[in-house]
PDB file of N, CA and C in Angstrom:
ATOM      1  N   UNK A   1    -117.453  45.470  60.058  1.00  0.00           N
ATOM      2  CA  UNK A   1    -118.153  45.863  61.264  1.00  0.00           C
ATOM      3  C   UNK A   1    -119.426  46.600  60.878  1.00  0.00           C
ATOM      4  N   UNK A   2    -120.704  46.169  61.469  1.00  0.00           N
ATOM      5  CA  UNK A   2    -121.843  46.451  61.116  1.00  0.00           C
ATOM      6  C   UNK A   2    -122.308  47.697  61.758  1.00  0.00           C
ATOM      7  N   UNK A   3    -122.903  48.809  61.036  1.00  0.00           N
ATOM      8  CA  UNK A   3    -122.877  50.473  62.060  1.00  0.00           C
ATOM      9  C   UNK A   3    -123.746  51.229  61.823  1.00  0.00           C
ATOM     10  N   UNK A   4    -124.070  52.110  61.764  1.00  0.00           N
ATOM     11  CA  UNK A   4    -125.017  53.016  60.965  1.00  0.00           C
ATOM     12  C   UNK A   4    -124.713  53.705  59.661  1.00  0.00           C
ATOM     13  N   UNK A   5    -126.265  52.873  58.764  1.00  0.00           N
ATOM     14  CA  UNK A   5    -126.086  53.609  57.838  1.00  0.00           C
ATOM     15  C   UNK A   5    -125.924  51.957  56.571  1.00  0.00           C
ATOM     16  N   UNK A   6    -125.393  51.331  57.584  1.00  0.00           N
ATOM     17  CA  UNK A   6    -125.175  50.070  56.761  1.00  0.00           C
ATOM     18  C   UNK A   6    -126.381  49.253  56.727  1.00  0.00           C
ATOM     19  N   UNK A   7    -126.203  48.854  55.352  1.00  0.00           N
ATOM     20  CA  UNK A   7    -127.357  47.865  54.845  1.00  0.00           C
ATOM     21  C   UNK A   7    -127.413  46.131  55.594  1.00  0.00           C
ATOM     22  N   UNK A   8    -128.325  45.935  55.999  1.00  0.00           N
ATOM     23  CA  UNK A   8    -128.315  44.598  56.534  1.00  0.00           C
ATOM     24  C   UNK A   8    -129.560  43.396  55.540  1.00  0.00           C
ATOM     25  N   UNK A   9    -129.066  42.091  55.916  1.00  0.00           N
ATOM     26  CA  UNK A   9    -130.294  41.305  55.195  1.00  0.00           C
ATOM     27  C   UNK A   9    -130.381  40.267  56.274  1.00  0.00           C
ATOM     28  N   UNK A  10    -131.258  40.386  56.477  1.00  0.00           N
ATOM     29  CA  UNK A  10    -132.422  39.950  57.541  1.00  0.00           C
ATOM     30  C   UNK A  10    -132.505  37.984  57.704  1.00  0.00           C
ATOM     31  N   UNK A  11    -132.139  37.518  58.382  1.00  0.00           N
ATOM     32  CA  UNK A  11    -132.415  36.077  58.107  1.00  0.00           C
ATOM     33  C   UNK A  11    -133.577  35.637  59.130  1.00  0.00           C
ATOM     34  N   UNK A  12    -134.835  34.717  58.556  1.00  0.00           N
ATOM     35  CA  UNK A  12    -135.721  34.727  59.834  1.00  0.00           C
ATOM     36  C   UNK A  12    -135.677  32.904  59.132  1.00  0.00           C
ATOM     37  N   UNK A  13    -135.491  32.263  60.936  1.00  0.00           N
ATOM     38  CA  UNK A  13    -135.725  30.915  60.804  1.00  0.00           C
ATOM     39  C   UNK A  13    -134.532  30.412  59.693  1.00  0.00           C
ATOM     40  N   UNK A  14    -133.409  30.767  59.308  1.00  0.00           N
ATOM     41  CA  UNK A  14    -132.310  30.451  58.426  1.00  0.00           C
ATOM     42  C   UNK A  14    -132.556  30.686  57.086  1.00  0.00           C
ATOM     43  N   UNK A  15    -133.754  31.756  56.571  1.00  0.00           N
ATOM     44  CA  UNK A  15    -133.916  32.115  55.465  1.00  0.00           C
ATOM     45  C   UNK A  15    -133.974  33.486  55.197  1.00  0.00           C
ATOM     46  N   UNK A  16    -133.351  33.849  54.232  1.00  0.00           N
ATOM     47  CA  UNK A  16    -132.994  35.404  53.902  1.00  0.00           C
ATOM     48  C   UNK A  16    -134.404  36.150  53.782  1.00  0.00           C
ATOM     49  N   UNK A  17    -135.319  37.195  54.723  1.00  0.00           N
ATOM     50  CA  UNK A  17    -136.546  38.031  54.973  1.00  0.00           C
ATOM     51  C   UNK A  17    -136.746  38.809  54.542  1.00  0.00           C
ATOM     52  N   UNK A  18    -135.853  39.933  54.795  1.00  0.00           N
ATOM     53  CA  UNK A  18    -136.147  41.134  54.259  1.00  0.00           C
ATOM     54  C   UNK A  18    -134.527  42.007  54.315  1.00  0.00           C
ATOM     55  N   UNK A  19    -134.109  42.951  53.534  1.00  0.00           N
ATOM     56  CA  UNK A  19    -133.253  43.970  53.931  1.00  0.00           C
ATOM     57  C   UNK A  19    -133.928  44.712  54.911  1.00  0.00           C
ATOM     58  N   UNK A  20    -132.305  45.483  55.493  1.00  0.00           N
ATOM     59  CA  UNK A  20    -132.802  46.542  56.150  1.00  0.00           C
ATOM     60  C   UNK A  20    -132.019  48.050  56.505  1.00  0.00           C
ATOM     61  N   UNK A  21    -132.134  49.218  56.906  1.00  0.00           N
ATOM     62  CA  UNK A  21    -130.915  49.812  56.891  1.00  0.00           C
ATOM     63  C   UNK A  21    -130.909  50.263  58.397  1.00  0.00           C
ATOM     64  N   UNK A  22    -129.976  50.045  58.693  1.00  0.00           N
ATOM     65  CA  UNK A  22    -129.523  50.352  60.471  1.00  0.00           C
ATOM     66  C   UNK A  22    -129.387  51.753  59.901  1.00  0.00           C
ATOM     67  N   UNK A  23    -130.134  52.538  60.992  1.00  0.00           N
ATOM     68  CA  UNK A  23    -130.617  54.425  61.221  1.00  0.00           C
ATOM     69  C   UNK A  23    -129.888  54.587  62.557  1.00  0.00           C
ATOM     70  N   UNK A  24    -130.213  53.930  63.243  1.00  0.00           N
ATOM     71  CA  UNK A  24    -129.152  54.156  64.416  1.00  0.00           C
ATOM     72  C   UNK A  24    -128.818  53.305  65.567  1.00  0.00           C
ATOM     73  N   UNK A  25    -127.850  53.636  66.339  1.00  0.00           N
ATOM     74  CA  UNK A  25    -127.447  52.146  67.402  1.00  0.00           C
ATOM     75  C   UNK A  25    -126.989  53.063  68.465  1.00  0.00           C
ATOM     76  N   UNK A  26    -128.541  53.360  69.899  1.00  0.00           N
ATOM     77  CA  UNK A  26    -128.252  54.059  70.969  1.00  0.00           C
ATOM     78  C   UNK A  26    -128.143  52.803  72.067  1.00  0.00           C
ATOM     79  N   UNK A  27    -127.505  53.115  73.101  1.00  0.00           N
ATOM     80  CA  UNK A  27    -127.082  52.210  74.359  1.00  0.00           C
ATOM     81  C   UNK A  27    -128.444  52.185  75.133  1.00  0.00           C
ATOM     82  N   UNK A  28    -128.503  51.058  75.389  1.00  0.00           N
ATOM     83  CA  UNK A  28    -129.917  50.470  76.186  1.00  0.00           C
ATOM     84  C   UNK A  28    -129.689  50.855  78.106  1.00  0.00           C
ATOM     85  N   UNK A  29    -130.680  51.324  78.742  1.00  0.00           N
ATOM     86  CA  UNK A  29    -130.400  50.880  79.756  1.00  0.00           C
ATOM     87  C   UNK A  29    -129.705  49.695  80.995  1.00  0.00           C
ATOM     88  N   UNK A  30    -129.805  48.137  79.772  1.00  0.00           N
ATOM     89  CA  UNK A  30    -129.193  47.319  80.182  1.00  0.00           C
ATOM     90  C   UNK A  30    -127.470  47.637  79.245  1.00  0.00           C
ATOM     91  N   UNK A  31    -127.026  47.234  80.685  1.00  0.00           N
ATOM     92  CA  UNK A  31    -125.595  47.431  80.185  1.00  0.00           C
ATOM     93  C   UNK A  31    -124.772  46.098  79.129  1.00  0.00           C
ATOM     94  N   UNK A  32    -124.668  47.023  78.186  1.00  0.00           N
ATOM     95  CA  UNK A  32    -124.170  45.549  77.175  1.00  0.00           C
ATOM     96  C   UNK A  32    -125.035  45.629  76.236  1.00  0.00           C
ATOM     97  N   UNK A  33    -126.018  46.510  76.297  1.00  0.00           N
ATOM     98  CA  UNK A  33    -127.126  46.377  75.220  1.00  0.00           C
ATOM     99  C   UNK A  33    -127.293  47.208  74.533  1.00  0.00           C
ATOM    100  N   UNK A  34    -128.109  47.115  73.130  1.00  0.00           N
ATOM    101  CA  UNK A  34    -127.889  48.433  72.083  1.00  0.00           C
ATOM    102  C   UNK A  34    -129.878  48.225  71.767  1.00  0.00           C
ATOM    103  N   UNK A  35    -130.061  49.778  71.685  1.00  0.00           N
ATOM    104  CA  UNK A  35    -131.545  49.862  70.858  1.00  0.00           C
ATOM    105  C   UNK A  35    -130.873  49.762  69.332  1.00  0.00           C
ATOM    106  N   UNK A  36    -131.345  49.150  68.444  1.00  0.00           N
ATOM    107  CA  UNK A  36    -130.582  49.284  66.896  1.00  0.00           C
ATOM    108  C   UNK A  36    -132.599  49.975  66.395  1.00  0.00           C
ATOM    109  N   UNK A  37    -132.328  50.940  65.664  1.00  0.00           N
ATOM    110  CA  UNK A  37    -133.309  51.427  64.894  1.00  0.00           C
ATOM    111  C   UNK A  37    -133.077  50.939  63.428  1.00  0.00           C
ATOM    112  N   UNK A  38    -134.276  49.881  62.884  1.00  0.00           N
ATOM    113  CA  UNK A  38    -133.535  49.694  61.300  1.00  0.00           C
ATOM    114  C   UNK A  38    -135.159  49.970  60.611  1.00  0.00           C
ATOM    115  N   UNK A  39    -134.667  50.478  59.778  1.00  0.00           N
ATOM    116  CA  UNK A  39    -135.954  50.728  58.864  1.00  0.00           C
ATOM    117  C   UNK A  39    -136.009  49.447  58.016  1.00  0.00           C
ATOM    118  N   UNK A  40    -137.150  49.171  57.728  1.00  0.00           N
ATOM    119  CA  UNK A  40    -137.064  47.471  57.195  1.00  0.00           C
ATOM    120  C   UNK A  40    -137.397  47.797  55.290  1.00  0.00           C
ATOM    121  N   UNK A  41    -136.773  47.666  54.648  1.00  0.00           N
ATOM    122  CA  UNK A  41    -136.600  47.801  53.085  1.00  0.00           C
ATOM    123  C   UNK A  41    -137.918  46.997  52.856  1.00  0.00           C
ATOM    124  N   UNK A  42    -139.484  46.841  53.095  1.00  0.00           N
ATOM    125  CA  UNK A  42    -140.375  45.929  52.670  1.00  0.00           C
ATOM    126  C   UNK A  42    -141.103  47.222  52.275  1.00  0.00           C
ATOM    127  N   UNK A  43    -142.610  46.906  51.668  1.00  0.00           N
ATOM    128  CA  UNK A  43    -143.561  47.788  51.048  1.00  0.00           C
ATOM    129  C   UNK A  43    -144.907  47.593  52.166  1.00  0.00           C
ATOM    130  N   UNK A  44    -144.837  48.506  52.937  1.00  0.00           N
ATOM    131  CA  UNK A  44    -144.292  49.552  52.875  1.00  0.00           C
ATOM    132  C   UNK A  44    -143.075  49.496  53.984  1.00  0.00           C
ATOM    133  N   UNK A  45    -142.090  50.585  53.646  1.00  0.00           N
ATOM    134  CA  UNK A  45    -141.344  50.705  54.653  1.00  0.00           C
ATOM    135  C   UNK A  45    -141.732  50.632  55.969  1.00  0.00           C
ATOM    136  N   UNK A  46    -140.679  49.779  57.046  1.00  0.00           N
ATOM    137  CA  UNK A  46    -141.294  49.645  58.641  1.00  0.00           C
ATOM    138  C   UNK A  46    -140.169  50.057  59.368  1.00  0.00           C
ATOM    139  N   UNK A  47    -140.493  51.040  60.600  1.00  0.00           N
ATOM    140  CA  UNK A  47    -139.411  51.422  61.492  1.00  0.00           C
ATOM    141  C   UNK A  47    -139.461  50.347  62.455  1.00  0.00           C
ATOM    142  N   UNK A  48    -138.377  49.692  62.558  1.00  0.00           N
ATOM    143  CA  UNK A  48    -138.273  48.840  63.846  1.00  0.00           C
ATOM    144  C   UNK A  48    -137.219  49.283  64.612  1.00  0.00           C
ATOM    145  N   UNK A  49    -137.312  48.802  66.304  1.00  0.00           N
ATOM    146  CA  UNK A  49    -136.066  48.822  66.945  1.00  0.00           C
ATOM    147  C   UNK A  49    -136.144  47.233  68.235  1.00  0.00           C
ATOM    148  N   UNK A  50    -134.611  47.075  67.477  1.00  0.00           N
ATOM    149  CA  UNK A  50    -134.989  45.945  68.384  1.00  0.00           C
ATOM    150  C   UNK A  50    -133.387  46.288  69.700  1.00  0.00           C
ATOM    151  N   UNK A  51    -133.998  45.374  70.270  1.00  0.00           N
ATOM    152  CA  UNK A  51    -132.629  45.635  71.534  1.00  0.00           C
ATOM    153  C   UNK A  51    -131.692  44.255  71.299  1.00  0.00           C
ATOM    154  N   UNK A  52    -130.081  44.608  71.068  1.00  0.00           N
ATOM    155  CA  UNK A  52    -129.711  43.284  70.613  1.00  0.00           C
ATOM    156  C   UNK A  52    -128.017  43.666  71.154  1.00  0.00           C
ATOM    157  N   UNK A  53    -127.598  43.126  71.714  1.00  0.00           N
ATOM    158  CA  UNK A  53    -126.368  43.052  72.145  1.00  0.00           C
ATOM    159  C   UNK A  53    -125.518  43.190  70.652  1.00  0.00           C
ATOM    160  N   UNK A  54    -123.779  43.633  71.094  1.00  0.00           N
ATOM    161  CA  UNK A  54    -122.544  44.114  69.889  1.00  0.00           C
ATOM    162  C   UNK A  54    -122.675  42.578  69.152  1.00  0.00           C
ATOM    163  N   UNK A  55    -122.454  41.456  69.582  1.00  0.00           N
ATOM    164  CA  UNK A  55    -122.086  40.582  68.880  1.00  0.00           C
ATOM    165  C   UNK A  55    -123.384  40.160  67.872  1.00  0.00           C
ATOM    166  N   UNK A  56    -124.458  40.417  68.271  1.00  0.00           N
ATOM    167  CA  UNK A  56    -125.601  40.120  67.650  1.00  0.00           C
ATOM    168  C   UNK A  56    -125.529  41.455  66.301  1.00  0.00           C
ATOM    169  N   UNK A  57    -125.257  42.652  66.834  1.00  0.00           N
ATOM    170  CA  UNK A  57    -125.589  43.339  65.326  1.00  0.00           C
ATOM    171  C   UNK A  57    -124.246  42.736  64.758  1.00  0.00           C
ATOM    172  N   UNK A  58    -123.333  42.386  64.675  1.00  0.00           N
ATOM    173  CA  UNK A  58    -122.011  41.940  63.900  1.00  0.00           C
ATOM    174  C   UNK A  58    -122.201  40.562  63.599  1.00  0.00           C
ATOM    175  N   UNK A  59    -123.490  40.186  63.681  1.00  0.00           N
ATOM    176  CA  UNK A  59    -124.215  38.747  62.803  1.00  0.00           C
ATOM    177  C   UNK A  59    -124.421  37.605  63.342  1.00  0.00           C
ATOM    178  N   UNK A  60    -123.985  37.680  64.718  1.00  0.00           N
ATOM    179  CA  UNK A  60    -124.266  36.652  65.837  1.00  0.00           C
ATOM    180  C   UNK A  60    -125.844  36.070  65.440  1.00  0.00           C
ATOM    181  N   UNK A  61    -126.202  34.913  65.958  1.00  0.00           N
ATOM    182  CA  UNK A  61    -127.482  34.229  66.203  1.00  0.00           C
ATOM    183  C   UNK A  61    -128.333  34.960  67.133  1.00  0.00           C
ATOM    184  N   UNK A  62    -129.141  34.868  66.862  1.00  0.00           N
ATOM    185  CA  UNK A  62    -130.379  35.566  68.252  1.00  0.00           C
ATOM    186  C   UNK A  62    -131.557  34.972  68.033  1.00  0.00           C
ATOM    187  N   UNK A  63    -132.302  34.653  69.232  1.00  0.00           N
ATOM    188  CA  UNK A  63    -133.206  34.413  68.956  1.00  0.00           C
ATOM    189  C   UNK A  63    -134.908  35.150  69.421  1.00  0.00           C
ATOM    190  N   UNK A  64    -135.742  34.940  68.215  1.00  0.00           N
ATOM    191  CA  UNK A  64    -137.296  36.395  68.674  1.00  0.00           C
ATOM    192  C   UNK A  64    -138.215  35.590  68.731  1.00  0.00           C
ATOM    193  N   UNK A  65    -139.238  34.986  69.984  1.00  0.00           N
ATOM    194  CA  UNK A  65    -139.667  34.440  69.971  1.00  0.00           C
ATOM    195  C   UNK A  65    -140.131  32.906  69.719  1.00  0.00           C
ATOM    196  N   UNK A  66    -138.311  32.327  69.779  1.00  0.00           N
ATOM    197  CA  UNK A  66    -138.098  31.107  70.151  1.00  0.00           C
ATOM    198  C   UNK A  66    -137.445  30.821  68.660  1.00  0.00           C
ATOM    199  N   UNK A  67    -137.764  31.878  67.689  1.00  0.00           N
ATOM    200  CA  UNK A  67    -137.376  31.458  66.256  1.00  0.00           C
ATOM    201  C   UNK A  67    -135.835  32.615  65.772  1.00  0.00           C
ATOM    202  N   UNK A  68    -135.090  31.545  65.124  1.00  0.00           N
ATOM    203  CA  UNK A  68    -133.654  32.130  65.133  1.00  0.00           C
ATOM    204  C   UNK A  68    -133.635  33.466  64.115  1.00  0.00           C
ATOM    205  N   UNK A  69    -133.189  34.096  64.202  1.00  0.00           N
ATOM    206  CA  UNK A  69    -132.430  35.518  63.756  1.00  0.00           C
ATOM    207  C   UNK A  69    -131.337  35.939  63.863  1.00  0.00           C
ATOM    208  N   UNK A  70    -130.662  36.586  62.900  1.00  0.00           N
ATOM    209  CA  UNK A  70    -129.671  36.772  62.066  1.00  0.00           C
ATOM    210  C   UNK A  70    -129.373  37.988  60.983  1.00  0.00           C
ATOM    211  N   UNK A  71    -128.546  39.120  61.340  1.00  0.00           N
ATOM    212  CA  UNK A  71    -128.364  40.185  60.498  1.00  0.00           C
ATOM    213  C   UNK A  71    -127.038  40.036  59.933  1.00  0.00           C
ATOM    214  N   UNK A  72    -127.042  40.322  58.636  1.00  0.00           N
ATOM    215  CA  UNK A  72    -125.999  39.647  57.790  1.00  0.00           C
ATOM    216  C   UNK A  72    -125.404  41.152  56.736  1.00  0.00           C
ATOM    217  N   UNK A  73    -124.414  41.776  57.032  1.00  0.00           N
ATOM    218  CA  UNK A  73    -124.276  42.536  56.746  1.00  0.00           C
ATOM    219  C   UNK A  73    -123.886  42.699  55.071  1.00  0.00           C
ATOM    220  N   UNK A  74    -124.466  43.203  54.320  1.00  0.00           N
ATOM    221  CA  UNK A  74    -124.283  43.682  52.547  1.00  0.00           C
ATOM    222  C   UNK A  74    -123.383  44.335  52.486  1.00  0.00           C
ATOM    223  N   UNK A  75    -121.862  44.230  52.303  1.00  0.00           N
ATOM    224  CA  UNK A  75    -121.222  45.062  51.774  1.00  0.00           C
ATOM    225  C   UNK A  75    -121.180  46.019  50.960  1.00  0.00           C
ATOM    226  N   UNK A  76    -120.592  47.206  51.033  1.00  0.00           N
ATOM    227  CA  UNK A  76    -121.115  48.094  49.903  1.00  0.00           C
ATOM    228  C   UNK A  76    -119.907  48.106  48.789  1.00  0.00           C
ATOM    229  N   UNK A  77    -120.585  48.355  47.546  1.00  0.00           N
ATOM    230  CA  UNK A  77    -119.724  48.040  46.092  1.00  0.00           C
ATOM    231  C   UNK A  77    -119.154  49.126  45.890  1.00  0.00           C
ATOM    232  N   UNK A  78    -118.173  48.436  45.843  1.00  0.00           N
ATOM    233  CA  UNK A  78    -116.789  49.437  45.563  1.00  0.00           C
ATOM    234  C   UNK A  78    -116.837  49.786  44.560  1.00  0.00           C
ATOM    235  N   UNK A  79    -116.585  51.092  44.408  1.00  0.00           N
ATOM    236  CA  UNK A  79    -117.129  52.199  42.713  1.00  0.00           C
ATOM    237  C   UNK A  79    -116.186  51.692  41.301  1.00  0.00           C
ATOM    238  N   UNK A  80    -117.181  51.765  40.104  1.00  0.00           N
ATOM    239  CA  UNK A  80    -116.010  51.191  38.866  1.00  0.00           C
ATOM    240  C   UNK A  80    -115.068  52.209  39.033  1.00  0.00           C
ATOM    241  N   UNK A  81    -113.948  51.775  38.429  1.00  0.00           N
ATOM    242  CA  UNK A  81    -112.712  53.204  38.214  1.00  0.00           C
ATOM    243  C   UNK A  81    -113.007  53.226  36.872  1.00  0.00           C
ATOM    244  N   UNK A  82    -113.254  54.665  36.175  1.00  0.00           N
ATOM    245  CA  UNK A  82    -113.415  54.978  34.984  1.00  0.00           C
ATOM    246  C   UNK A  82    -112.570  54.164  33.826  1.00  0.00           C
ATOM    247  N   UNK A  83    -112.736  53.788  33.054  1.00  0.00           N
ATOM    248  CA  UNK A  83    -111.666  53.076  31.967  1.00  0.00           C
ATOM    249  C   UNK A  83    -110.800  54.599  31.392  1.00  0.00           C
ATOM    250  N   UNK A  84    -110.107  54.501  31.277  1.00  0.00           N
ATOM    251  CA  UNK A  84    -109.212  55.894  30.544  1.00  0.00           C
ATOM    252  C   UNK A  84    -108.984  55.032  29.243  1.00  0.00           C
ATOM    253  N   UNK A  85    -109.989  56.383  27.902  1.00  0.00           N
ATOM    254  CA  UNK A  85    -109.631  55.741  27.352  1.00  0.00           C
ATOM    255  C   UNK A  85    -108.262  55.888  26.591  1.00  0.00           C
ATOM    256  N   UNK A  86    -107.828  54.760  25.205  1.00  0.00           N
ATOM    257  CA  UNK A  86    -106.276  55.167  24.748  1.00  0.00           C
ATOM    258  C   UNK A  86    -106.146  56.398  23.827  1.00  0.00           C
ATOM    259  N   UNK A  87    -104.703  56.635  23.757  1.00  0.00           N
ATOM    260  CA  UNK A  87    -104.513  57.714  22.791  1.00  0.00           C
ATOM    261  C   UNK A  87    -105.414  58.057  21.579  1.00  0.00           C
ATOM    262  N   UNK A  88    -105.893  56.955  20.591  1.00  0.00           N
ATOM    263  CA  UNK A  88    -106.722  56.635  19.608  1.00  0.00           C
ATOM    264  C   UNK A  88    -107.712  55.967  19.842  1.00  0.00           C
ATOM    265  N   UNK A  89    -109.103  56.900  20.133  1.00  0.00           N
ATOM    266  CA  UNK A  89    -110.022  56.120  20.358  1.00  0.00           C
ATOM    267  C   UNK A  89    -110.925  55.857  19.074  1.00  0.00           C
ATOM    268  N   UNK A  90    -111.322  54.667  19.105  1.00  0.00           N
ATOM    269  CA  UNK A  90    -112.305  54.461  18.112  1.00  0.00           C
ATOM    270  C   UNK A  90    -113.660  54.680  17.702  1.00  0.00           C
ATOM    271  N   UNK A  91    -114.394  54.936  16.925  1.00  0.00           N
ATOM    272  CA  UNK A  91    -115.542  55.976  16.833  1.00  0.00           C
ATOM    273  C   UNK A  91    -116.128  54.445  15.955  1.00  0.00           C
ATOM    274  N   UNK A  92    -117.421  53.712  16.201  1.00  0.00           N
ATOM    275  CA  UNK A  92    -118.030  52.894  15.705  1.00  0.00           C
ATOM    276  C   UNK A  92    -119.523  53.426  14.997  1.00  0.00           C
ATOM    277  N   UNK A  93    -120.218  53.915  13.847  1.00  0.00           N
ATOM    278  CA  UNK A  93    -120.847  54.519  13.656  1.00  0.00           C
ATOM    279  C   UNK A  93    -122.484  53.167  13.634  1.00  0.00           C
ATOM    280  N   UNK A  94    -123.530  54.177  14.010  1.00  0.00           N
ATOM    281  CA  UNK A  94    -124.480  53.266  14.362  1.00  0.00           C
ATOM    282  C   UNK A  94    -125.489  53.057  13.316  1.00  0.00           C
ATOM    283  N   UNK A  95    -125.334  53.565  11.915  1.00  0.00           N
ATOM    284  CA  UNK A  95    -125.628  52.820  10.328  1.00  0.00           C
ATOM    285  C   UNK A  95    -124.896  53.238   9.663  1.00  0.00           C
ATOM    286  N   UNK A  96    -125.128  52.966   8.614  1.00  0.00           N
ATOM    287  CA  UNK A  96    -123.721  52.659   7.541  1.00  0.00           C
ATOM    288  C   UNK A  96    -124.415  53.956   6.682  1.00  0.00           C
ATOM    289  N   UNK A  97    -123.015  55.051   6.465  1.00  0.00           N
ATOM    290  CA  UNK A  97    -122.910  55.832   5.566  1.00  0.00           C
ATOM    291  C   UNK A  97    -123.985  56.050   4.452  1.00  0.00           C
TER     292      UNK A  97
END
């Protein structure tokens, strides 16, 4: 489920655009509707807000000006777990004696 704070990647016309990071998702005057604030990951950074109904930020089709759009949510990477190392660890020296 796509929310604040989460990273999105941008599809314009069925091709991957730009990242972006959803900052926030306030309720629109139209009922059913969300302002989504996403800062757009390009150079330079761009504040956008677009107005886009629940199913649309959760990756639905939409379309901006007749051309299709698409937010595709980046999962975030689950942290390494440290290796523990064994009882006897080995010491590899980096030139020779």
């Amino acid at each position: 489920m796509t929310t604040i704070n989460d990273l999105v990647l941008v599809y314009l016309e069925n091709q991957p655009a730009f990242y972006a990071r959803i900052e926030d998702i306030n309720p629109d005057v139209k009922k059913g509707w969300y302002q989504v604030e996403l800062l757009a990951l390009t150079l330079p950074p761009q504040a956008l807000v677009w107005i886009l109904e629940e199913a649309q930020i959760q990756g639905e089709e939409f379309t901006m000006g007749g051309k299709p759009v698409r937010l595709v949510l980046v999962p975030p990477k689950t942290p390494l777990q440290p290796e523990s190392p064994g009882p006897e660890g080995k010491v590899i020296p980096l030139r020779k004696p």
